[in-house]
C-alpha atoms as a PDB file:
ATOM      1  CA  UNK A   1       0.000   0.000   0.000  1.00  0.00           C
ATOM      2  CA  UNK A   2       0.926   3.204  -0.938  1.00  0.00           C
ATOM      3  CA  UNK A   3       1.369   6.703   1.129  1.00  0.00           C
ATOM      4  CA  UNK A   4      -1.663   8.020  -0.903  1.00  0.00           C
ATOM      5  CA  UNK A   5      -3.670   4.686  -0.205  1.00  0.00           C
ATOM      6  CA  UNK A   6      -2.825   4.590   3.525  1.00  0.00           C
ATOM      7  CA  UNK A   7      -4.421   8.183   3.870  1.00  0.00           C
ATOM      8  CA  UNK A   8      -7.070   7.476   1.745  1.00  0.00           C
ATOM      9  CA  UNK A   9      -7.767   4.588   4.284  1.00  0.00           C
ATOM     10  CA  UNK A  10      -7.133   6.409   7.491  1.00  0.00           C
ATOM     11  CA  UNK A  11      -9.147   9.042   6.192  1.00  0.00           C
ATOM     12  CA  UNK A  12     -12.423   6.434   5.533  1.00  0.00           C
ATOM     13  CA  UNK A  13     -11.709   5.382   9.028  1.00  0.00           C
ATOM     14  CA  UNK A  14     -12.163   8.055  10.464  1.00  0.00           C
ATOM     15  CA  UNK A  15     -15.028   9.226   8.901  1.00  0.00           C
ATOM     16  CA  UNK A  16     -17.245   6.459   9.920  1.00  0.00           C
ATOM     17  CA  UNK A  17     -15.489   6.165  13.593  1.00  0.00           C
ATOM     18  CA  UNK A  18     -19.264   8.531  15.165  1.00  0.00           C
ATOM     19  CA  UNK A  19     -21.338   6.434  13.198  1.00  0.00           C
ATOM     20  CA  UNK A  20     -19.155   2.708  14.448  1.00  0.00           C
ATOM     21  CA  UNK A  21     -19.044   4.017  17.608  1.00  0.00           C
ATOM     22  CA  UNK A  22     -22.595   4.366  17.765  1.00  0.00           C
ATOM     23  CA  UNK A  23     -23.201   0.922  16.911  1.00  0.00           C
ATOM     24  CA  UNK A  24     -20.379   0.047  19.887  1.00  0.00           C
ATOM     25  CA  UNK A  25     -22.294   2.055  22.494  1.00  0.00           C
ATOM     26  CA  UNK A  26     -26.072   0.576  21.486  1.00  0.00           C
ATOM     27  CA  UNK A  27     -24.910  -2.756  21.907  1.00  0.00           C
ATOM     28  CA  UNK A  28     -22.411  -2.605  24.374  1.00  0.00           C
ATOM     29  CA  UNK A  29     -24.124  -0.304  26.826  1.00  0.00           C
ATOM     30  CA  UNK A  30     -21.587   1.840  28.463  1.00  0.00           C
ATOM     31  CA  UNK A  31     -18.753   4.274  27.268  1.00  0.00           C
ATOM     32  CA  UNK A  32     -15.372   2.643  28.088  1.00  0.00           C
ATOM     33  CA  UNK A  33     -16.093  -0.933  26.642  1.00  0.00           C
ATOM     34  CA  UNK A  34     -17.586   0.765  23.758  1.00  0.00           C
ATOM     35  CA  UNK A  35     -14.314   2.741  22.965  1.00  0.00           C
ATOM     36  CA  UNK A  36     -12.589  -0.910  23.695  1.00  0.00           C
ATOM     37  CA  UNK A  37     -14.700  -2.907  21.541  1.00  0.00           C
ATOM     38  CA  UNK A  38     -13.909  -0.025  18.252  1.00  0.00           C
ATOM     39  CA  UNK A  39     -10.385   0.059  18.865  1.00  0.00           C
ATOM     40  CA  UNK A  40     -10.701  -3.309  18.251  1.00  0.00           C
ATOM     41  CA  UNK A  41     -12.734  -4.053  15.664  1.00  0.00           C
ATOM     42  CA  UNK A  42     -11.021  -0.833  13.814  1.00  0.00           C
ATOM     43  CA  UNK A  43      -7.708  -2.390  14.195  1.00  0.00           C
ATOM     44  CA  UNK A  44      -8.980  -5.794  12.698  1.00  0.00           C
ATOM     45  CA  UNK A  45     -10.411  -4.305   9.616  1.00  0.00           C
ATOM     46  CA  UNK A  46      -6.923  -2.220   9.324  1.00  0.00           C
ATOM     47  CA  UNK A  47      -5.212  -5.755   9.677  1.00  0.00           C
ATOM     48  CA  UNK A  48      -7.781  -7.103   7.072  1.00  0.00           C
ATOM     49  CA  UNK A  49      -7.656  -4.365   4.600  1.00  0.00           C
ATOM     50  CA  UNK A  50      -6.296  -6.317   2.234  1.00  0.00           C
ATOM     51  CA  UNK A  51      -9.778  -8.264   2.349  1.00  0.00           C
ATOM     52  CA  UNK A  52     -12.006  -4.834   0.584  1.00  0.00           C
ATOM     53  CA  UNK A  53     -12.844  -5.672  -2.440  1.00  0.00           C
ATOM     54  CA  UNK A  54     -13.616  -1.879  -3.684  1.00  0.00           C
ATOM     55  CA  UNK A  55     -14.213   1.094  -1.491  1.00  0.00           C
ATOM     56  CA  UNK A  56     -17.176   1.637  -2.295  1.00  0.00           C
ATOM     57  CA  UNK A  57     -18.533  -1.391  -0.055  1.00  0.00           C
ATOM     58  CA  UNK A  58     -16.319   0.165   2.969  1.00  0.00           C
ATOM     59  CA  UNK A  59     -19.264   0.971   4.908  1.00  0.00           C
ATOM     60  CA  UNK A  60     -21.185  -2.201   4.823  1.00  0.00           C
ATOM     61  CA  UNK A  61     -17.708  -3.732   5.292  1.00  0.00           C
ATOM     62  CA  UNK A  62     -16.348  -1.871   8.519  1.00  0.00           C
ATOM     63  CA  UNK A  63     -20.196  -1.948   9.993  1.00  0.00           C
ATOM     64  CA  UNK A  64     -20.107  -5.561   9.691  1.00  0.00           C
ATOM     65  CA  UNK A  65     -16.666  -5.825  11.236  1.00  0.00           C
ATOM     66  CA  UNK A  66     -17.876  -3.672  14.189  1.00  0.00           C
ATOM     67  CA  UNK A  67     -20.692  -5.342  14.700  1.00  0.00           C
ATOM     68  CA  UNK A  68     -18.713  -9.259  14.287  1.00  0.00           C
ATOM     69  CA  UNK A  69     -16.681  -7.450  17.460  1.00  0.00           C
ATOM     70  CA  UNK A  70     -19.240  -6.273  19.654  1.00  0.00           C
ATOM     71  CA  UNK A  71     -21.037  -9.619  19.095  1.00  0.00           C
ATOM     72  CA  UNK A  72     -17.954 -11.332  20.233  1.00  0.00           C
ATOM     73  CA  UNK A  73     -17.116  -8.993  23.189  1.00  0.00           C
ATOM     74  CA  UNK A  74     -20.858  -9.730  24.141  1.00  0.00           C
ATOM     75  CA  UNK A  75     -20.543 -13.429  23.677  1.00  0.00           C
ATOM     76  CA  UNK A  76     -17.895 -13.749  26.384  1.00  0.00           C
ATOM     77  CA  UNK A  77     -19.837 -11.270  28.842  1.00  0.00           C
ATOM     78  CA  UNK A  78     -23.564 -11.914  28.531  1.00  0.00           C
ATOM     79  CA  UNK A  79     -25.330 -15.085  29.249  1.00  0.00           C
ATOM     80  CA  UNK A  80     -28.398 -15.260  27.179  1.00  0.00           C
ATOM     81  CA  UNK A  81     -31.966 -17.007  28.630  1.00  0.00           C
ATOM     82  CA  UNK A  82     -34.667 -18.528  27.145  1.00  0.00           C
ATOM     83  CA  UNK A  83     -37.634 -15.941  28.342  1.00  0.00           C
ATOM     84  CA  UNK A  84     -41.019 -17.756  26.472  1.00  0.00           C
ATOM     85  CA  UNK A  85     -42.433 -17.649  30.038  1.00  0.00           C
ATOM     86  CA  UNK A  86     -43.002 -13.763  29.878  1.00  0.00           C
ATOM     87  CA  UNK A  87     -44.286 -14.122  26.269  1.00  0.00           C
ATOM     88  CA  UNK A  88     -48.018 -14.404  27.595  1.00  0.00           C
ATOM     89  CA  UNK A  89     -47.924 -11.310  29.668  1.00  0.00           C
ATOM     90  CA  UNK A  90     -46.181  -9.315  27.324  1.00  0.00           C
ATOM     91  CA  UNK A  91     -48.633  -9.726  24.726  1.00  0.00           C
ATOM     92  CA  UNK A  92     -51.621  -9.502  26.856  1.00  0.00           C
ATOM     93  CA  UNK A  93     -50.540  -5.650  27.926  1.00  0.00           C
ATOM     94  CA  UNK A  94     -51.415  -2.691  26.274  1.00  0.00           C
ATOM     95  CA  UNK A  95     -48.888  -1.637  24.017  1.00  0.00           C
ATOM     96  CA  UNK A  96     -47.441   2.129  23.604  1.00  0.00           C
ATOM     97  CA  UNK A  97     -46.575   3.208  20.010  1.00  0.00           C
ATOM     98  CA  UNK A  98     -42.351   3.944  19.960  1.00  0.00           C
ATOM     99  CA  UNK A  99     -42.993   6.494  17.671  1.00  0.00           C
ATOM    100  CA  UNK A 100     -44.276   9.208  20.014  1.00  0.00           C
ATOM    101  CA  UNK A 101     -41.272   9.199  21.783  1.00  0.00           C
ATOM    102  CA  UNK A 102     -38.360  11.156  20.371  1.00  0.00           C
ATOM    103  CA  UNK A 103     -35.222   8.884  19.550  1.00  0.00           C
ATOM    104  CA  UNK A 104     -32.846  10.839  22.079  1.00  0.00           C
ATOM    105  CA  UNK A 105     -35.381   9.540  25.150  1.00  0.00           C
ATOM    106  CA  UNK A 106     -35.070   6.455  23.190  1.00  0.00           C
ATOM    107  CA  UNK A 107     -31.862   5.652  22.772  1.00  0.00           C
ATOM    108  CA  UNK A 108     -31.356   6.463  26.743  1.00  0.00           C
ATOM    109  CA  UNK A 109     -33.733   3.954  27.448  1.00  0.00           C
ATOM    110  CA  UNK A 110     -32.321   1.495  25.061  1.00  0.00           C
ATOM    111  CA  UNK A 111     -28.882   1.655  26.956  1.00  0.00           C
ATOM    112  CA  UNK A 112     -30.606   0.872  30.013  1.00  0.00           C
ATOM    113  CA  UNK A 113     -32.222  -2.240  28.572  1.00  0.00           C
ATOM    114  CA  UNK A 114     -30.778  -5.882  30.352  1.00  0.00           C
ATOM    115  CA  UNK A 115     -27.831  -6.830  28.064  1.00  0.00           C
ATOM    116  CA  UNK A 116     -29.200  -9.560  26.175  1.00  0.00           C
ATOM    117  CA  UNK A 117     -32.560  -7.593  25.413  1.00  0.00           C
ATOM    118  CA  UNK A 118     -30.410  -4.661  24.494  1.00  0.00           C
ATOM    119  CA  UNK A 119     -28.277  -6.809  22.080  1.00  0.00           C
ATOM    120  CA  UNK A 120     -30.945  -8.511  20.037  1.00  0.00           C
ATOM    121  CA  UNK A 121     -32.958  -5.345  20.275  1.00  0.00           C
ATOM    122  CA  UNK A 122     -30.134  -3.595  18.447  1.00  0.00           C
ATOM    123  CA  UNK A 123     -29.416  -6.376  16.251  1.00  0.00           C
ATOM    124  CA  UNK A 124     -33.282  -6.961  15.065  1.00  0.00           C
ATOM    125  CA  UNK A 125     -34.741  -3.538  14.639  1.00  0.00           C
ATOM    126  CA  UNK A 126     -31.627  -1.016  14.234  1.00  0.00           C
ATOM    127  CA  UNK A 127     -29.108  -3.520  12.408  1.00  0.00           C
ATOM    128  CA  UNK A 128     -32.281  -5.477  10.273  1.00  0.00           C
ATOM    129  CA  UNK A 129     -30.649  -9.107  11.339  1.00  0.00           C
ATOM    130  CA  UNK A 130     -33.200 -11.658  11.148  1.00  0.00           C
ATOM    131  CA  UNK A 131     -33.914 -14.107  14.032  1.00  0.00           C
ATOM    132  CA  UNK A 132     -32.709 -16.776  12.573  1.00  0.00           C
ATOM    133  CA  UNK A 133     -29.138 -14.851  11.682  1.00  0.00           C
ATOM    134  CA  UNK A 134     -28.807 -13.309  15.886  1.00  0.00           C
ATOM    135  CA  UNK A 135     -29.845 -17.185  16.778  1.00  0.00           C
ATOM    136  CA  UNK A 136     -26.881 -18.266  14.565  1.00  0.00           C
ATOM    137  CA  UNK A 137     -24.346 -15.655  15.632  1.00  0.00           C
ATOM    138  CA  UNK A 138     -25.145 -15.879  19.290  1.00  0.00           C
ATOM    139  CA  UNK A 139     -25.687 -19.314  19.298  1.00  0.00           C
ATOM    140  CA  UNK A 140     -29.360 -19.382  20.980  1.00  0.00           C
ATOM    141  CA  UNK A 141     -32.385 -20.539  19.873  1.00  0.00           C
ATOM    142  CA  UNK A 142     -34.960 -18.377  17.268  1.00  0.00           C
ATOM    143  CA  UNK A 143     -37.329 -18.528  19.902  1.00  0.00           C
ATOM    144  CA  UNK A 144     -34.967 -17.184  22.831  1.00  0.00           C
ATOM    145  CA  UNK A 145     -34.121 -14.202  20.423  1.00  0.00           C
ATOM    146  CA  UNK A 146     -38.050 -14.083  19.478  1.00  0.00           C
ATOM    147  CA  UNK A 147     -38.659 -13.496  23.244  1.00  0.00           C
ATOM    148  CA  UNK A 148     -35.488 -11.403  24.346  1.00  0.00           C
ATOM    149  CA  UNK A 149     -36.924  -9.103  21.214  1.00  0.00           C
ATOM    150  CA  UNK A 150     -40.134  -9.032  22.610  1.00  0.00           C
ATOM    151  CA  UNK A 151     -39.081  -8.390  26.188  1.00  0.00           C
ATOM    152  CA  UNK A 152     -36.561  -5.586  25.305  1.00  0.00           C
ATOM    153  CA  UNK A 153     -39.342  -3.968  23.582  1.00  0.00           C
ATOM    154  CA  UNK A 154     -42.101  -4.728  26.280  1.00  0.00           C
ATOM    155  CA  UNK A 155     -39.926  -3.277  28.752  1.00  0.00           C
ATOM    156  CA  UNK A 156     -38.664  -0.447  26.749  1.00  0.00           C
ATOM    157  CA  UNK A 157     -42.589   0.679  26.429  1.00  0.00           C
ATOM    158  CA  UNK A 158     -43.327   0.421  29.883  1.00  0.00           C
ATOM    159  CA  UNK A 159     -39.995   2.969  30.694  1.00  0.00           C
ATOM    160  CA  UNK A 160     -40.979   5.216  28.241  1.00  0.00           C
ATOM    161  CA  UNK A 161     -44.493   4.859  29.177  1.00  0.00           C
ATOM    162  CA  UNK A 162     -43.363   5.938  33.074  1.00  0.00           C
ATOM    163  CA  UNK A 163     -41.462   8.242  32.462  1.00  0.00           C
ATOM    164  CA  UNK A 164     -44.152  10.220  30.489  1.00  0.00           C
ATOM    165  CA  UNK A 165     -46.487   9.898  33.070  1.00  0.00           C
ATOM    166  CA  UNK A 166     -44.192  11.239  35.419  1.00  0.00           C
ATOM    167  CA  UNK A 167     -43.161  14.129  32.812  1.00  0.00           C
ATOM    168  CA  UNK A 168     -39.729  13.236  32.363  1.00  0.00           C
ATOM    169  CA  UNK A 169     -40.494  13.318  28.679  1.00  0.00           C
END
């Protein structure tokens, strides 16, 4: 690689470090193993460079990179259980529409989430992976990320929900 190249590079890399770093801090919940878990997956894709195929897929390439390391960060932190038993309850309550919330309040809320809700939360509705893919890269059952899904949102309602009766929204 040449010296124009390697700027070229560092200079994609840091240009989608805000938007990685978002992706870090959804999933992993807190600041400092956020910042740990992009170092890391930004010195892997430096180390696998060689691997991009044309720059124009470096987005979709570093975003799945970052999101390969958070999953394996999580992996070794987060146990995941299978919740079906809440499933009944959950569905049975009246649900609040996401929407009327702004995404600031939400994304608060979303960090507070229990880690495995939090992770297949992110994964499902913010990074579009199917059931069947988190099952496969977190090595659980559909139905446990089915149910994590459904609590995460379930409890992310009732927050929001609270906190808007209260009128901390």
């Amino acid at each position: 690689m040449n010296h124009l190249q390697k700027k070229s590079i560092d200079a994609m890399f840091k240009s989608y470090s805000r938007g990685m770093y978002n992706i870090c801090l959804r999933m992993i919940g807190n600041k400092q193993d956020a910042e740990d878990v992009l170092q890391d997956a930004f010195v892997n894709a430096y180390l696998k460079i060689h691997q991009l195929r044309s720059l124009d897929s470096f987005g979709a390439w570093i975003k799945r990179i970052v999101i390969n390391q958070n999953i394996q960060f999580l992996r070794s932190q987060i146990m995941f259980a299978d919740i079906d038993d809440i499933k009944a309850e959950m569905e049975t309550q009246e649900e609040t529409q996401l929407e009327a919330y702004s995404m600031i309040r939400i994304n608060e809320e979303i960090k507070q989430l229990p880690d495995g809700c939090r992770i297949i939360f992110n994964l499902f509705l913010l990074e579009n992976y199917s059931h069947k893919e988190i099952a496969e890269i977190l090595n659980i059952s559909e139905s446990t990320s089915k149910s994590q899904y459904r609590r995460a949102r379930h409890l992310l309602q009732k927050r929001l929900k609270e906190k808007a009766n209260y009128g901390q929204i």
